[in-house]
Protein backbone atom coordinates (compact mmCIF):
# COMPACT_ATOMS: atom_id res chain seq x y z
CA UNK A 1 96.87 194.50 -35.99
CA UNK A 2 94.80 191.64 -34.37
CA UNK A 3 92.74 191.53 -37.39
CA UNK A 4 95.36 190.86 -40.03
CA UNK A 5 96.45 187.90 -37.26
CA UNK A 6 92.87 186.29 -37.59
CA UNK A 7 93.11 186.68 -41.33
CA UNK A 8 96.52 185.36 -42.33
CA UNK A 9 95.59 181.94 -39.61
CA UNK A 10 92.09 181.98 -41.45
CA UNK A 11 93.90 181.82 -44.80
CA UNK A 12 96.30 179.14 -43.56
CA UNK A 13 93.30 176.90 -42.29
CA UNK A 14 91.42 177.64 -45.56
CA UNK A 15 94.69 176.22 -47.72
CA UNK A 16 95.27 173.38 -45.51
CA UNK A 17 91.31 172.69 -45.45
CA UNK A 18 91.62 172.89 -49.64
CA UNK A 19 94.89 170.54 -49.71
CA UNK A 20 93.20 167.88 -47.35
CA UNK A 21 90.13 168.14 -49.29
CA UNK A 22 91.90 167.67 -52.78
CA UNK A 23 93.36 164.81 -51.37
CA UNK A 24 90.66 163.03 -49.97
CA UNK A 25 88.41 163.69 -52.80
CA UNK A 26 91.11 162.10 -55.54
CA UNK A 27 90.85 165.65 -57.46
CA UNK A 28 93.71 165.61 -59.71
CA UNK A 29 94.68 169.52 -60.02
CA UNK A 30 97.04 171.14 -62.13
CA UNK A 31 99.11 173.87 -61.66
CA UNK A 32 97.42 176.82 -62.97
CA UNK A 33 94.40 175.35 -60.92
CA UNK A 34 96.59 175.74 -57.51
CA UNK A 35 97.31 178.96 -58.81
CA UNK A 36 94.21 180.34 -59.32
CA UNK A 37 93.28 179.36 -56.18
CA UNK A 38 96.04 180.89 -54.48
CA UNK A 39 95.60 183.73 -56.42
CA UNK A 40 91.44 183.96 -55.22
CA UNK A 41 92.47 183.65 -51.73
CA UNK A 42 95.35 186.77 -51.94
CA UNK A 43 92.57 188.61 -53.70
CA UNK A 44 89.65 187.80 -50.94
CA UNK A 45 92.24 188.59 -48.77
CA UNK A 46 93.00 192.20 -50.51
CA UNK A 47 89.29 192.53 -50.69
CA UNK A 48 88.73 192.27 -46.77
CA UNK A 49 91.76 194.45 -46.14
CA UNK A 50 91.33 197.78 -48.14
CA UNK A 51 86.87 196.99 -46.64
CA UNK A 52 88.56 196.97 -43.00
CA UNK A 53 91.37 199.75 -43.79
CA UNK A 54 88.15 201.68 -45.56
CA UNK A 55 86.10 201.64 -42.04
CA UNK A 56 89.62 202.23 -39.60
CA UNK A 57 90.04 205.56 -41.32
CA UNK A 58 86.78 206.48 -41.05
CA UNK A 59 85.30 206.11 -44.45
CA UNK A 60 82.28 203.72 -44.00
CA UNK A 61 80.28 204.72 -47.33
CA UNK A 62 83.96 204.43 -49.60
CA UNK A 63 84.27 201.04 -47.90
CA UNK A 64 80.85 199.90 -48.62
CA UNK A 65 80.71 200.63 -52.47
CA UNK A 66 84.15 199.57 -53.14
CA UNK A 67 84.88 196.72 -50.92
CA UNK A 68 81.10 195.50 -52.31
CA UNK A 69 82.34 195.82 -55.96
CA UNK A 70 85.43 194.29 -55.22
CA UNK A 71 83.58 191.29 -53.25
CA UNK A 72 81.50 190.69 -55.77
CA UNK A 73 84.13 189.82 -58.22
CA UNK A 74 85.55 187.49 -55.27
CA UNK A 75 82.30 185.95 -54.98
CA UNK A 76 82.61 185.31 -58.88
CA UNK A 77 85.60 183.88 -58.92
CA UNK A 78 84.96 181.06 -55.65
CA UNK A 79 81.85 179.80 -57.93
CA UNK A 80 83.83 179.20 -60.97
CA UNK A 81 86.84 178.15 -59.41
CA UNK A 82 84.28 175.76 -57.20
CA UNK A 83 82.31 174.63 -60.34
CA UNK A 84 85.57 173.84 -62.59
CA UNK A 85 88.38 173.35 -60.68
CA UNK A 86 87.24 171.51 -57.17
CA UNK A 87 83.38 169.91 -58.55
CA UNK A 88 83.55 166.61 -60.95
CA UNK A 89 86.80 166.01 -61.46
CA UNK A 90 87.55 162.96 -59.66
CA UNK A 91 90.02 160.43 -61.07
């Protein structure tokens, strides 16, 4: 219970870190940029759930391979939303 606390205020921070950045930075964004963003973050968010959920009921080999291949598309998706959405595109 504690954990999906420090995950939903670590997802706030990380949209209201992205917002001030965007706005400090001049980045003009569109809308399907905010909502692939949004999107990433619900999915790294899914991703760290069914890891954690894995490990609670006492799989720790289940949560390993598929929380892994799940990160890894995560991982994809922050450097290409990070190299076209948030790098060089200033106004």
């Amino acid at each position: 219970m504690l954990l999906q606390f420090a995950l939903g205020g670590l997802t706030i921070a990380v949209i209201a870190y992205l917002i001030a950045y965007v706005q400090n930075k001049d980045i003009k964004m569109e809308w399907w940029s905010w909502l692939l963003t949004i999107l990433g973050l619900l999915y790294t968010v899914f991703v760290l759930e069914v890891f954690f959920d894995f490990f609670r009921a006492g799989e720790p080999q289940a949560a390993l391979v598929i929380g892994g291949m799940m990160a890894v598309v995560s991982v994809i998706w922050g450097v290409l939303l990070a190299r076209f959405v948030f790098l060089n595109k200033t106004a």
